[in-house]
C-alpha atoms as a PDB file:
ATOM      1  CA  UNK A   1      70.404  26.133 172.537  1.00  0.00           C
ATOM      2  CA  UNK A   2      71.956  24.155 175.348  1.00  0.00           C
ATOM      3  CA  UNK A   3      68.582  23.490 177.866  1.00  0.00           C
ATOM      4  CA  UNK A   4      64.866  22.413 176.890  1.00  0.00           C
ATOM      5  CA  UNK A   5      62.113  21.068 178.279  1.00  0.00           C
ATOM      6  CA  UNK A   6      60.363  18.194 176.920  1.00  0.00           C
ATOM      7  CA  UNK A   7      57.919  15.297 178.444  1.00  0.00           C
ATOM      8  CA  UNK A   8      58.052  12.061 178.666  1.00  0.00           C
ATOM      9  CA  UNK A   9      55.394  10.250 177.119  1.00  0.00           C
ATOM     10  CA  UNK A  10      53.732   6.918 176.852  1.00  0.00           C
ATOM     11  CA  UNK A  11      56.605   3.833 176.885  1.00  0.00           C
ATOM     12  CA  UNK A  12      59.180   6.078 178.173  1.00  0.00           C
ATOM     13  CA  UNK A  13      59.619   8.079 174.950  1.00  0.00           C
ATOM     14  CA  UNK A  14      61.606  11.782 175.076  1.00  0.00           C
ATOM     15  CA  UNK A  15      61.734  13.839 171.867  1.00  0.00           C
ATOM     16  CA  UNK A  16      64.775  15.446 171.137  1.00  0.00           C
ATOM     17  CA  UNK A  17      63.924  18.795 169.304  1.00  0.00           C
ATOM     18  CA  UNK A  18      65.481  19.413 165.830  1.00  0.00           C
ATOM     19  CA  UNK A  19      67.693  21.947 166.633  1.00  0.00           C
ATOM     20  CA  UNK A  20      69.627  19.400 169.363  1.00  0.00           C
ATOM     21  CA  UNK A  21      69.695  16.698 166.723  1.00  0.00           C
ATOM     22  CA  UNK A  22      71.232  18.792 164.505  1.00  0.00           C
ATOM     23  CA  UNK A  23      73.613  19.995 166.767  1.00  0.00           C
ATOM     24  CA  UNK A  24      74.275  16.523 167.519  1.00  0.00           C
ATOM     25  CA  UNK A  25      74.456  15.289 163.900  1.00  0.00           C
ATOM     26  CA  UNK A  26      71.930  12.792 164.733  1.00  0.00           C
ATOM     27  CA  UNK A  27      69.615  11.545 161.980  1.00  0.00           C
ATOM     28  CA  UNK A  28      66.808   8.950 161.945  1.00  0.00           C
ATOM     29  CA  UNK A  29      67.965   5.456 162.915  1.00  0.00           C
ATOM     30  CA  UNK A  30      71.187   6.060 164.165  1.00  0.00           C
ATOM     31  CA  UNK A  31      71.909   4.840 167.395  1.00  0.00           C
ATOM     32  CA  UNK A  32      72.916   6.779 171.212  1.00  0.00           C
ATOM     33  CA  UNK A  33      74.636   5.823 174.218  1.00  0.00           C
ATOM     34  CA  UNK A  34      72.357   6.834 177.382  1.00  0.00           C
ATOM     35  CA  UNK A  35      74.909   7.115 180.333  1.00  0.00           C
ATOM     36  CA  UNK A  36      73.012   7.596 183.703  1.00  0.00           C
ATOM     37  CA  UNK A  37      75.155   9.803 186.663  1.00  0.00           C
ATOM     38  CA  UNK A  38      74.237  11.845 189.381  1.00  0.00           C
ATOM     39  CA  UNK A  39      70.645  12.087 188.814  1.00  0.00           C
ATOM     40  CA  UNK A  40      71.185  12.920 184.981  1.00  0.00           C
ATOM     41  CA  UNK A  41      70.793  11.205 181.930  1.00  0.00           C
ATOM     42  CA  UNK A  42      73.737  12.243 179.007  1.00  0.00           C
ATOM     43  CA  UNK A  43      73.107  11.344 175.139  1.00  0.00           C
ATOM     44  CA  UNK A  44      75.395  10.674 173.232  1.00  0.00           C
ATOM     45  CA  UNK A  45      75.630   9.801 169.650  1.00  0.00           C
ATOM     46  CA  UNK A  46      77.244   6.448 168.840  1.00  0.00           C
ATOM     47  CA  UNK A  47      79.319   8.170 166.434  1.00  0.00           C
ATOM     48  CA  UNK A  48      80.517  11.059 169.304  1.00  0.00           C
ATOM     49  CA  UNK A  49      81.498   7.934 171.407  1.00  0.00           C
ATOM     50  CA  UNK A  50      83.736   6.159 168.620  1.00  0.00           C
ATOM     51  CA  UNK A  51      85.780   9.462 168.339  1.00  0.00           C
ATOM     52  CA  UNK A  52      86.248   9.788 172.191  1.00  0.00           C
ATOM     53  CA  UNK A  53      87.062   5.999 172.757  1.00  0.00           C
ATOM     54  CA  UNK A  54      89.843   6.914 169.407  1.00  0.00           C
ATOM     55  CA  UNK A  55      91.366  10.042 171.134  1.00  0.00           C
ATOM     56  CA  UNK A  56      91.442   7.513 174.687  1.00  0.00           C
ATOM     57  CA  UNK A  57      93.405   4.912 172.700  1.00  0.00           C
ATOM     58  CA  UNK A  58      95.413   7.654 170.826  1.00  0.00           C
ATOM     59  CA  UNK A  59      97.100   8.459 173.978  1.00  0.00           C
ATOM     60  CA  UNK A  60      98.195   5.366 175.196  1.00  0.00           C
ATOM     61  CA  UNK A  61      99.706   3.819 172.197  1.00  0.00           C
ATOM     62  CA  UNK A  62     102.434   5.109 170.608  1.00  0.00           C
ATOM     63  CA  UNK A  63     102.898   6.617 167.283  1.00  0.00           C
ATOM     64  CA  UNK A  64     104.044   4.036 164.587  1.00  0.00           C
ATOM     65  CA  UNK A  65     102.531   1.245 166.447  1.00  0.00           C
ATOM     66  CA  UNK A  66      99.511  -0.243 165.111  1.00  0.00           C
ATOM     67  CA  UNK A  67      96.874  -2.719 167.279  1.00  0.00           C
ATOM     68  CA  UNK A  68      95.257  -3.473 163.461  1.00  0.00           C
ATOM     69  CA  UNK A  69      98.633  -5.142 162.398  1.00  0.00           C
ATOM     70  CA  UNK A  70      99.274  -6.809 166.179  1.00  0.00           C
ATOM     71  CA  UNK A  71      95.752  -8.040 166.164  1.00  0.00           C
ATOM     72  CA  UNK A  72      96.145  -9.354 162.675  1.00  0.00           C
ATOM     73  CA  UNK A  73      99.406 -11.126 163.191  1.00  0.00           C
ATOM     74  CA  UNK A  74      97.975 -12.416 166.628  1.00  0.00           C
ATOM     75  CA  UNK A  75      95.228 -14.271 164.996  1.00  0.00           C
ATOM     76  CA  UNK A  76      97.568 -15.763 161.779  1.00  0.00           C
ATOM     77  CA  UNK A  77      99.646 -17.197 164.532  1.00  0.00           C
ATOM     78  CA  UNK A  78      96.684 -18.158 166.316  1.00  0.00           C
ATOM     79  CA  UNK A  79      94.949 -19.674 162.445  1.00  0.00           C
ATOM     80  CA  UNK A  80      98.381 -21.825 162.357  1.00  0.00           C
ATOM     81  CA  UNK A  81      98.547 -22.981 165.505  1.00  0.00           C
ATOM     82  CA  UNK A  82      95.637 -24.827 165.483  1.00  0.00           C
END
């Protein structure tokens, strides 16, 4: 199921039928990124996003190196400078 057709209703609201939400692994309460382009609107769950942003970062920074440790040691240094 890759296309439906839905309505927009009172306040702006779009359903998003089961089988999409499923798909998407998207339960009650958890929250989407709505990126507008080209005269569409892409969903995307917050989760989806984290793992994207991950791989992006993956690439860039190489293996061994950790920006959890350089971030940590950043802000000791920062704690005893002041």
């Amino acid at each position: 199921m890759d296309t439906t057709t839905t309505k927009v209703t009172e306040g702006g609201r779009i359903v998003i039928p089961a089988q999409m939400r499923k798909a998407l692994g998207l339960e009650v309460g958890d929250e989407v990124t709505l990126r507008l382009g080209r005269n569409e609107l892409k969903i995307i769950s917050r989760a989806e996003a984290v793992r994207r942003a991950q791989t992006l970062v993956r690439k860039r920074v190489p293996k061994g190196r950790s920006l959890v440790a350089e971030l940590h040691e950043n802000r000791r240094r920062e704690a005893i400078d002041e």
